[in-house]
N, C-alpha and C. Protein backbone atom coordinates (compact mmCIF):
# COMPACT_ATOMS: atom_id res chain seq x y z
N UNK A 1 0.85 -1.18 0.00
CA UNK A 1 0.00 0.00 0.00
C UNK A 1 0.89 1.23 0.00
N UNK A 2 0.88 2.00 -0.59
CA UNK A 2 1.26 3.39 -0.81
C UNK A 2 0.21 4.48 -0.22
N UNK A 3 0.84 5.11 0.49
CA UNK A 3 -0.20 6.22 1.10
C UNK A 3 0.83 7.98 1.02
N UNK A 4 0.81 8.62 0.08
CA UNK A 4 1.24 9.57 -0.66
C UNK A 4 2.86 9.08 -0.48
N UNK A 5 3.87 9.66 0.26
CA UNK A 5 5.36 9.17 -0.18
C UNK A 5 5.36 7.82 0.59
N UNK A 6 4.72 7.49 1.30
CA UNK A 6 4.89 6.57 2.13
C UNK A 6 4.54 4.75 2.03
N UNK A 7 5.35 4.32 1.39
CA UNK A 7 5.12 2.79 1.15
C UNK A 7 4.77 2.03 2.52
N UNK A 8 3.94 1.23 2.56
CA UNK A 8 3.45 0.34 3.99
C UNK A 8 3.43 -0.80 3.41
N UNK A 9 3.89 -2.15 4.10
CA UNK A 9 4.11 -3.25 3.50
C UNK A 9 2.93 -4.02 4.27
N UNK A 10 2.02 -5.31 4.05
CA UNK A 10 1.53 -6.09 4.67
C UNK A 10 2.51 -7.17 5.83
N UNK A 11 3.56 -7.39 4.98
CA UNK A 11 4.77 -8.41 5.44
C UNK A 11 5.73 -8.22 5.07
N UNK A 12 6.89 -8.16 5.70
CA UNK A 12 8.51 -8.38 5.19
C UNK A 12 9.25 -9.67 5.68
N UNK A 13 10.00 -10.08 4.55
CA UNK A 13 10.64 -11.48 4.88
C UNK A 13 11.72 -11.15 4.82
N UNK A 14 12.45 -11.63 5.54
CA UNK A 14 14.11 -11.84 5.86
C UNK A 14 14.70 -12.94 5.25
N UNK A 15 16.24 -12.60 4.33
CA UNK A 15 16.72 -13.34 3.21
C UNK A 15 16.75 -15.08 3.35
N UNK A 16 16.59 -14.99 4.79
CA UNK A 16 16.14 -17.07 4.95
C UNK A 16 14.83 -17.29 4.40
N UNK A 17 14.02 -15.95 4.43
CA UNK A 17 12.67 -16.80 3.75
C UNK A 17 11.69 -16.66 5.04
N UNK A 18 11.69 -16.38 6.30
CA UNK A 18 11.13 -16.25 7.37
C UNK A 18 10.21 -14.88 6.83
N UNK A 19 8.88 -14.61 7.54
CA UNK A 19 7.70 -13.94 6.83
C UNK A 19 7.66 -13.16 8.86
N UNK A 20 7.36 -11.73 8.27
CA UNK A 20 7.33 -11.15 9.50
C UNK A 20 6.01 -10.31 9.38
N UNK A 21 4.85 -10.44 9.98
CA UNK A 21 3.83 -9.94 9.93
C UNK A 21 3.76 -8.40 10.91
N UNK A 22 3.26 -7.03 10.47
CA UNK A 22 2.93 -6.60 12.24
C UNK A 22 1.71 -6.87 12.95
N UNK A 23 0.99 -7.44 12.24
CA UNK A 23 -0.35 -7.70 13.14
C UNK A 23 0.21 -8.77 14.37
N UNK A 24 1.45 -8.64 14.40
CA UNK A 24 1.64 -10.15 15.39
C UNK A 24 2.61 -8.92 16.28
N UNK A 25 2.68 -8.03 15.91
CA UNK A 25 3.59 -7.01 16.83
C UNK A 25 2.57 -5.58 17.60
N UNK A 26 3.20 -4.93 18.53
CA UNK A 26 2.40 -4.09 18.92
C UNK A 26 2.82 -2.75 18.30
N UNK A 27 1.74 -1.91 18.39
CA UNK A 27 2.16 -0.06 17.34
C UNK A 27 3.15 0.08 17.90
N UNK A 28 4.00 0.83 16.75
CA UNK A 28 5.18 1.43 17.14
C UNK A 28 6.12 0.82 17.29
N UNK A 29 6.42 -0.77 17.64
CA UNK A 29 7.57 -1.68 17.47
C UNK A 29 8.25 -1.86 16.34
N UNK A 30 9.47 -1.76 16.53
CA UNK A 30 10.53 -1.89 15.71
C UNK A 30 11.23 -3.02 14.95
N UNK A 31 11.38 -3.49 13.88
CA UNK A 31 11.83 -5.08 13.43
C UNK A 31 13.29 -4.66 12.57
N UNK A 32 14.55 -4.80 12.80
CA UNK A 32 15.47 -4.90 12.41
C UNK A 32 15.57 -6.05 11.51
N UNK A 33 15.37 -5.91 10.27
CA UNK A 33 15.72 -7.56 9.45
C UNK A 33 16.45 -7.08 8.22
N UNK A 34 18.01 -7.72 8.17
CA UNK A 34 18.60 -7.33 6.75
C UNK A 34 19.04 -6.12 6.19
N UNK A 35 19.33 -5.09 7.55
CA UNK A 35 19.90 -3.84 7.19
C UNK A 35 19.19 -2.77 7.20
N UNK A 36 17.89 -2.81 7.45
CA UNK A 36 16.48 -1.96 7.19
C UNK A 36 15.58 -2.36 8.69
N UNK A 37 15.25 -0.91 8.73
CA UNK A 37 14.14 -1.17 10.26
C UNK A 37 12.70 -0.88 9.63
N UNK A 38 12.16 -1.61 10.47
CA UNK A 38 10.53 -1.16 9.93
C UNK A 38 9.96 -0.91 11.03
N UNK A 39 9.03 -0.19 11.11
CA UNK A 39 8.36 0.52 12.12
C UNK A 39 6.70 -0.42 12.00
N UNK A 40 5.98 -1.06 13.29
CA UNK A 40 4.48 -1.31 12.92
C UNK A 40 3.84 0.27 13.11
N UNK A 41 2.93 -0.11 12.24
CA UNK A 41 2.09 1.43 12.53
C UNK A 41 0.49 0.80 12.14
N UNK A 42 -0.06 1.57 12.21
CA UNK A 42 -1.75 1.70 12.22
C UNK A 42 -2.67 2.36 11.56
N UNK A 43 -2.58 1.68 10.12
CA UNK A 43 -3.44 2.83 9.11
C UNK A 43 -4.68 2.16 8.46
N UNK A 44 -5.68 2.99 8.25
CA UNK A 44 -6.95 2.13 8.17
C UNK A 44 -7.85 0.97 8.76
N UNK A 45 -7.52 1.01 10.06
CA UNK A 45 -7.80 -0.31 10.79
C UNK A 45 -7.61 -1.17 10.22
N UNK A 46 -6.29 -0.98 9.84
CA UNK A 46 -5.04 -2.28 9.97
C UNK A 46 -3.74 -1.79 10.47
N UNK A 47 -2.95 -3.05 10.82
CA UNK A 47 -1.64 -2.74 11.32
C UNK A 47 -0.67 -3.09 9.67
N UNK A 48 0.30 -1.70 9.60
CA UNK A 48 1.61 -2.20 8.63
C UNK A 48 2.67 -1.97 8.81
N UNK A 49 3.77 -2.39 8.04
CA UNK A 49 4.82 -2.40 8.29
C UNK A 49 5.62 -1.23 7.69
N UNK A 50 5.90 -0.04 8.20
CA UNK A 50 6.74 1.08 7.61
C UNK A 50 7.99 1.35 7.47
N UNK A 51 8.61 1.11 6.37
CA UNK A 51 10.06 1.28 6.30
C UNK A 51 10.73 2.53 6.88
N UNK A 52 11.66 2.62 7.77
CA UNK A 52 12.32 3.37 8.43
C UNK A 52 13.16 3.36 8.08
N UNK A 53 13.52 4.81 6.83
CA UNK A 53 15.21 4.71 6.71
C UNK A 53 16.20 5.28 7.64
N UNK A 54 17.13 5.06 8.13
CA UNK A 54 18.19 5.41 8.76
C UNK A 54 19.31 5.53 7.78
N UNK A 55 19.16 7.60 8.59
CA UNK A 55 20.09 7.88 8.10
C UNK A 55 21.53 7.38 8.91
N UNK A 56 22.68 7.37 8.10
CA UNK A 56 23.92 6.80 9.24
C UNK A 56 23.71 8.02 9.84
N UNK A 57 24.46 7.42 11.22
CA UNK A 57 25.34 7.97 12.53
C UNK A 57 26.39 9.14 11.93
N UNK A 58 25.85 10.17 11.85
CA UNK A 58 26.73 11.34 10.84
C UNK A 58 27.79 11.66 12.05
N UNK A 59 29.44 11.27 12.09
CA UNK A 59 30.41 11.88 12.96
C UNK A 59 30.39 13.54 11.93
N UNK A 60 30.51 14.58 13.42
CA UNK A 60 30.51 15.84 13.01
C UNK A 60 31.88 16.58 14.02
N UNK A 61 32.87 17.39 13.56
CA UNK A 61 34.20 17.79 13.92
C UNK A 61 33.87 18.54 14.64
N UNK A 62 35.07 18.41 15.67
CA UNK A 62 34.54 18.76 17.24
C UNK A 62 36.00 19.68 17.24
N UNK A 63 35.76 20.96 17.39
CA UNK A 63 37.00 21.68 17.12
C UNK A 63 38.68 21.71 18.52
N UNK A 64 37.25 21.25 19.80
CA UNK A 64 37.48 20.56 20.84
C UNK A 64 38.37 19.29 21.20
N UNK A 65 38.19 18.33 19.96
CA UNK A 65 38.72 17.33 20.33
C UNK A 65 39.76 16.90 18.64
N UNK A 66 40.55 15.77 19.07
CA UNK A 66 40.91 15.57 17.97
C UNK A 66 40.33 14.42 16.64
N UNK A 67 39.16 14.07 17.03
CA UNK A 67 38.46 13.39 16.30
C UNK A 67 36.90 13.87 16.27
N UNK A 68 36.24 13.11 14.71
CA UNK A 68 34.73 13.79 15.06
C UNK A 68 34.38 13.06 16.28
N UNK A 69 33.09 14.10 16.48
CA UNK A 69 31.99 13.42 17.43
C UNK A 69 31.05 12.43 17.02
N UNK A 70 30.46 11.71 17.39
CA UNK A 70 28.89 10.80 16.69
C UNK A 70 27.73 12.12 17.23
N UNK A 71 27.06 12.15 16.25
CA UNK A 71 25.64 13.13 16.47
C UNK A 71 24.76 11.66 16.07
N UNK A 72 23.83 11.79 16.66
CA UNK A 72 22.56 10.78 16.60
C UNK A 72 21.45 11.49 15.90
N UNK A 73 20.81 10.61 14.68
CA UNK A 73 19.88 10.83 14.04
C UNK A 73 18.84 11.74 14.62
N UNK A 74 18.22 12.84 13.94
CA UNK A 74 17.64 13.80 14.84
C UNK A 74 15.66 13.21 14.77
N UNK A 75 15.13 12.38 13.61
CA UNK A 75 13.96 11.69 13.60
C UNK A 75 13.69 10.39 14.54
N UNK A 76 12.61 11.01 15.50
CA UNK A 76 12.34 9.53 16.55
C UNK A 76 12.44 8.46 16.42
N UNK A 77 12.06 7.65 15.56
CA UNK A 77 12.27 6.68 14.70
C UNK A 77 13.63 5.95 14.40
N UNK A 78 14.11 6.56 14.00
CA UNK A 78 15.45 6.27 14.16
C UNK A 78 16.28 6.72 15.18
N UNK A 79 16.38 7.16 16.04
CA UNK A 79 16.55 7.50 17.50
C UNK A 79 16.45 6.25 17.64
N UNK A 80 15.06 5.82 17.99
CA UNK A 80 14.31 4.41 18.47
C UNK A 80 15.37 3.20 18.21
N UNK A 81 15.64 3.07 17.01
CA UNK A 81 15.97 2.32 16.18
C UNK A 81 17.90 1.92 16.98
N UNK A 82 18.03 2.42 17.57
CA UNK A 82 19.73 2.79 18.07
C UNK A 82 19.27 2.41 19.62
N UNK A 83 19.07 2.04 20.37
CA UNK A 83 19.15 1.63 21.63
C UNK A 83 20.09 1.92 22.46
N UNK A 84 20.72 2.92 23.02
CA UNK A 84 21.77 2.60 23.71
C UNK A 84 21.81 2.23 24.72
N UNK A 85 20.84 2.29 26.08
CA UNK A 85 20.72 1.99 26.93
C UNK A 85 20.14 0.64 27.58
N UNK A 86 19.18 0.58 26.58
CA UNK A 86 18.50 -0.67 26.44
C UNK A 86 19.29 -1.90 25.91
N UNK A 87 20.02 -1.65 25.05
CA UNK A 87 21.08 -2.73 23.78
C UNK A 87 22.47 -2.40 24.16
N UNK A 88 22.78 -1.63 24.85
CA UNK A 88 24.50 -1.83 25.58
C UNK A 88 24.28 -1.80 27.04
N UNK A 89 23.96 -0.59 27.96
CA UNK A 89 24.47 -0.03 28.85
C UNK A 89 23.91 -1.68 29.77
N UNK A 90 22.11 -1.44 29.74
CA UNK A 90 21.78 -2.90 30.30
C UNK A 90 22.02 -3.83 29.66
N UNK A 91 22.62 -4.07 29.06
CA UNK A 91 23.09 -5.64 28.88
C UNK A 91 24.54 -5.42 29.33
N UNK A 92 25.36 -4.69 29.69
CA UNK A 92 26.58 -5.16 29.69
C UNK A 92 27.22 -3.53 30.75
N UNK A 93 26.29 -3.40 32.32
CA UNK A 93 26.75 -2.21 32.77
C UNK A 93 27.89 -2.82 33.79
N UNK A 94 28.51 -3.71 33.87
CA UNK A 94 29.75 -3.56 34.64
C UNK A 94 30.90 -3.66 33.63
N UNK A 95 30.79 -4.11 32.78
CA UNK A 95 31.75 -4.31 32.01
C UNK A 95 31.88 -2.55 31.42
N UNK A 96 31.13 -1.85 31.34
CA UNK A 96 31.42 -0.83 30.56
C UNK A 96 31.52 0.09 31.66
N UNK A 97 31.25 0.22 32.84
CA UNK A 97 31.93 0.61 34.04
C UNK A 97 33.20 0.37 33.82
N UNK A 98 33.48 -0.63 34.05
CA UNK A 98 34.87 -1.10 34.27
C UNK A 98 35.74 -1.10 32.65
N UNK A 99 35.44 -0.72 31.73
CA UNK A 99 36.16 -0.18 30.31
C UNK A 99 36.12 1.75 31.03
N UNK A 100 35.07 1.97 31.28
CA UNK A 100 35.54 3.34 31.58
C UNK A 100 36.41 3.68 32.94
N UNK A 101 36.63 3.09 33.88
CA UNK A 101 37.56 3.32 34.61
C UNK A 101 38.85 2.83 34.25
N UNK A 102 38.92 1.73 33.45
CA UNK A 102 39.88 1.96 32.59
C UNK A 102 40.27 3.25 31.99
N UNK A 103 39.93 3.71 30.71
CA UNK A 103 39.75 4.81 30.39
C UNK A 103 40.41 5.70 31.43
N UNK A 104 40.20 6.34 32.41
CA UNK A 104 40.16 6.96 33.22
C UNK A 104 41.66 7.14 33.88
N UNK A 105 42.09 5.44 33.85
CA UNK A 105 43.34 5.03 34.65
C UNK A 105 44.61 4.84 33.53
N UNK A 106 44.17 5.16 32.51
CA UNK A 106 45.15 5.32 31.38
C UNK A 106 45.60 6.65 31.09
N UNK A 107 44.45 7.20 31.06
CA UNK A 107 44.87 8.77 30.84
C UNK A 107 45.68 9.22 32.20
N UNK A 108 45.41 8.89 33.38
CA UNK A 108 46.45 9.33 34.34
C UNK A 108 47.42 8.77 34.42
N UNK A 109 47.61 7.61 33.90
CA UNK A 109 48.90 7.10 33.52
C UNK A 109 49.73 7.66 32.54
N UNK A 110 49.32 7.91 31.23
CA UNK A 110 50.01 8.49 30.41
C UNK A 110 49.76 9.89 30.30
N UNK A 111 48.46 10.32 30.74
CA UNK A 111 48.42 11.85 30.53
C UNK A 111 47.99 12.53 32.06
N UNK A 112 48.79 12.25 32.86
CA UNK A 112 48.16 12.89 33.89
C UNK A 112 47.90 14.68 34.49
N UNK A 113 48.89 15.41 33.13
CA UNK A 113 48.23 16.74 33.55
C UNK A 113 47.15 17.09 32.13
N UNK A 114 46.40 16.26 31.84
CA UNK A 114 45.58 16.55 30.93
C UNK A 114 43.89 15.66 31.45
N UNK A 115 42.84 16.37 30.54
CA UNK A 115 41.87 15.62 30.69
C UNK A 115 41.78 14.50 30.55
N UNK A 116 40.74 13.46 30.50
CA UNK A 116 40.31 12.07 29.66
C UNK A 116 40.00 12.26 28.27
N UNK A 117 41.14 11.96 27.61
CA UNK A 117 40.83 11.63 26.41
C UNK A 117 41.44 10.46 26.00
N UNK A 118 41.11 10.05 24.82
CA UNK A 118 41.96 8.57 24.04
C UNK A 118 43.05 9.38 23.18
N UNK A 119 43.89 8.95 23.40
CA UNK A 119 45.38 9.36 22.53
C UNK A 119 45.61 8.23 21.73
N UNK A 120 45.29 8.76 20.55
CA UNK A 120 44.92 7.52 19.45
C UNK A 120 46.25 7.39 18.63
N UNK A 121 47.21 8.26 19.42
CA UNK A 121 48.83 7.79 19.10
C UNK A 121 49.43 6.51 19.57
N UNK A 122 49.19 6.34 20.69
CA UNK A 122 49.64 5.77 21.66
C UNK A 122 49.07 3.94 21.25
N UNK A 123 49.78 3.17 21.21
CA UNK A 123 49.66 1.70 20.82
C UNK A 123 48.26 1.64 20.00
N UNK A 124 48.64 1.90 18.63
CA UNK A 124 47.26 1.77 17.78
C UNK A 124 46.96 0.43 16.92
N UNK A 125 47.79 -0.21 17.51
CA UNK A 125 47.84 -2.16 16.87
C UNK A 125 47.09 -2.86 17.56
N UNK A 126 45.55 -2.29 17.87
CA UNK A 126 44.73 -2.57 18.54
C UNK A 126 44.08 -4.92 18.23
N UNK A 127 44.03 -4.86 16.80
CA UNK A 127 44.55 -6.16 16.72
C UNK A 127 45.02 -6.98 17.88
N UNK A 128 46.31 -6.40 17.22
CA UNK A 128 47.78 -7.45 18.01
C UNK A 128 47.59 -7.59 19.64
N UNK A 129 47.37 -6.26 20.12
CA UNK A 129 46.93 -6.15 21.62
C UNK A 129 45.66 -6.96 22.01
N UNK A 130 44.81 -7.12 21.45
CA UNK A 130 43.08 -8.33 21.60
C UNK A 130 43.88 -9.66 22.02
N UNK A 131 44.76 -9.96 20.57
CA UNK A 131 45.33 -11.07 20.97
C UNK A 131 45.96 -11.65 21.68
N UNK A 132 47.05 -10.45 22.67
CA UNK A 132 47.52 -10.86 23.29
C UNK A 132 46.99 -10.88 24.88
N UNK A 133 46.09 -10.07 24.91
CA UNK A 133 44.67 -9.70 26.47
C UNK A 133 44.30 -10.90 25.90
N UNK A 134 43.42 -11.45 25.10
CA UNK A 134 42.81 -12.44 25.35
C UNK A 134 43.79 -13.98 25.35
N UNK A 135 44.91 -14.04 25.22
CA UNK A 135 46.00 -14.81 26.04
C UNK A 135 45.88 -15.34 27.56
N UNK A 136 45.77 -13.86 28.22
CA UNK A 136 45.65 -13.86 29.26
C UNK A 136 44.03 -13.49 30.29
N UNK A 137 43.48 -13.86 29.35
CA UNK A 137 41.60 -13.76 29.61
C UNK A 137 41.38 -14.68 30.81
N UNK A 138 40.78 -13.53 31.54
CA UNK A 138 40.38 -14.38 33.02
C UNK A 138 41.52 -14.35 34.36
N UNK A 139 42.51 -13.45 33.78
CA UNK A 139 43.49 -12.97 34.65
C UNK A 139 43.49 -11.68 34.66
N UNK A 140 44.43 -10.81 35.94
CA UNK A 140 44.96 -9.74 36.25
C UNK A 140 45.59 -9.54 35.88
N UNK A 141 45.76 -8.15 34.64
CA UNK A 141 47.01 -7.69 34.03
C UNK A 141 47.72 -6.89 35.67
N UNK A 142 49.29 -6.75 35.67
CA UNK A 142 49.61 -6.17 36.42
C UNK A 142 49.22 -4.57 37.09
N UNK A 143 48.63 -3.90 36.56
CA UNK A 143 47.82 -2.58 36.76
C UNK A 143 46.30 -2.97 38.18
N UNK A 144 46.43 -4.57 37.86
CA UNK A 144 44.64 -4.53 38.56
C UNK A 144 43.30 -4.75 37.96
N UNK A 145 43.80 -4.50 36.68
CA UNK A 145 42.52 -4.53 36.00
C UNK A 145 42.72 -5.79 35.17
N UNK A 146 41.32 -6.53 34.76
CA UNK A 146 41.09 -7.55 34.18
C UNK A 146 42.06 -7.73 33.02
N UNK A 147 42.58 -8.73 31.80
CA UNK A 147 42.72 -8.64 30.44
C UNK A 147 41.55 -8.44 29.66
N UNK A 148 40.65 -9.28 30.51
CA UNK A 148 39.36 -9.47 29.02
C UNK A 148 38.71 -8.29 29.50
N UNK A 149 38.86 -7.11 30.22
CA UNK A 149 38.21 -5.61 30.14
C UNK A 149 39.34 -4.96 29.15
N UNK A 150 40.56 -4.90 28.92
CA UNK A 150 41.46 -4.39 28.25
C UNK A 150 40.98 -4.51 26.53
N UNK A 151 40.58 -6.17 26.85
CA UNK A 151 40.02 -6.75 25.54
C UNK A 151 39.06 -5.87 24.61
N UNK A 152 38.03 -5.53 25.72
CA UNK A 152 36.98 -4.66 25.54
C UNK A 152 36.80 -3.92 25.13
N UNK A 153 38.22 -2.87 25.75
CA UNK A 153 38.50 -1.33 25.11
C UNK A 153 39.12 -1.25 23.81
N UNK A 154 40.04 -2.51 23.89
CA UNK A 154 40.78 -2.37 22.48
C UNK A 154 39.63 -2.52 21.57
N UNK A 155 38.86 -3.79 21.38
CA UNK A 155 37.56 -3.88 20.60
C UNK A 155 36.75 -2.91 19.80
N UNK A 156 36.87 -2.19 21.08
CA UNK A 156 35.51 -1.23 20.83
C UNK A 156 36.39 0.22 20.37
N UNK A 157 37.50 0.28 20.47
CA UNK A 157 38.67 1.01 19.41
C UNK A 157 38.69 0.85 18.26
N UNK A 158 38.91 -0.69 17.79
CA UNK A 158 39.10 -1.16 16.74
C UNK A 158 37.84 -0.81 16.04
N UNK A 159 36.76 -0.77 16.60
CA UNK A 159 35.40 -0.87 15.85
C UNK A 159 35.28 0.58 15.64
N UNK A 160 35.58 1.58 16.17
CA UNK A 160 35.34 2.70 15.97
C UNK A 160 35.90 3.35 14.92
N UNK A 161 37.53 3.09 14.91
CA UNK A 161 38.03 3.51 14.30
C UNK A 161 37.65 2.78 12.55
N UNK A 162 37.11 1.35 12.70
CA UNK A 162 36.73 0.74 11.35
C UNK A 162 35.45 1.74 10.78
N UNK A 163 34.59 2.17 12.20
CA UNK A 163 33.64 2.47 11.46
C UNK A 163 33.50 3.98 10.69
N UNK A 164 34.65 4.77 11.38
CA UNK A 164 35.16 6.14 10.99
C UNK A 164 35.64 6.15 9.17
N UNK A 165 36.41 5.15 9.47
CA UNK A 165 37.20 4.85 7.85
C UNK A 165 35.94 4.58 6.99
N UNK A 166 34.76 3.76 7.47
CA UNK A 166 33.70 3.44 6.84
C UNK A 166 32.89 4.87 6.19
N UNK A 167 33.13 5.82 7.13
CA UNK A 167 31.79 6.65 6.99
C UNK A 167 30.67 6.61 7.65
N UNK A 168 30.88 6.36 8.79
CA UNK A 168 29.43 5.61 9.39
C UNK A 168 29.32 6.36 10.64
């Protein structure tokens, strides 16, 4: 159904072939399948499925820092669509406690008359370093702090910086 720019689907299937109805979802729920979010919505006393494009995660230069910032999509919908609290913080709040006091205990290590920042000079073979924290996964690096939290930070380095090069 087309309703002026707005395409509404009855069903979307995901590339296994699986059939996703919204009459089986409640308004306003969100279905991530295959790169594309769809929104249920409620038109004509029926429920459909509305494609939600997302725009990327636009990084915007922070004259402040030495890398962009992430700005978050400014349409609810895609807001929605990004979870952070819901899809990181609760699922995983000690561990990201404990990556940010990391954080915290690095910069006073290496930068201690400066703020918290990441000095993205400083050991950028983020790789090589995973491999060798997760060597020692489930032990105390000498500092106190876990390997597999070290693991964490490097990770989530590596991913950032992939997704910067990406455009994303």
């Amino acid at each position: 159904m087309s309703e002026g720019t707005e395409s509404l689907y009855e069903e979307v299937t995901r590339s296994d072939g699986v059939k996703f109805y919204p009459a089986d979802f409640h308004d306003g729920a969100l279905l991530a399948l295959d790169n594309m979010v769809y929104e249920s919505v409620g038109r004509k006393g029926r429920r459909w499925w509305r494609r939600v494009w997302l725009n990327p995660i636009v990084a915007q230069p922070d004259e402040d820092r030495d890398h962009p910032v992430m700005k978050l999509p400014l349409a609810a919908a895609e807001r929605k669509a990004i979870p952070l609290a819901r899809g990181l913080l609760d699922y995983f709040p000690k561990a990201l406690a404990e990556v940010a006091r990391l954080s915290a205990a690095a910069t006073a290590q290496h930068h201690p008359d400066k703020e918290m920042h990441w000095d993205r000079a400083k050991s950028p073979d983020h790789a090589d370093c995973i491999m060798r924290h997760l060597l020692d996964r489930g032990t105390e690096d000498a500092d106190g702090f876990l390997h597999d939290v070290k693991v964490a930070w490097r990770a989530l380095a590596l991913a950032e910086i992939a997704l910067e090069k990406a455009g994303k």
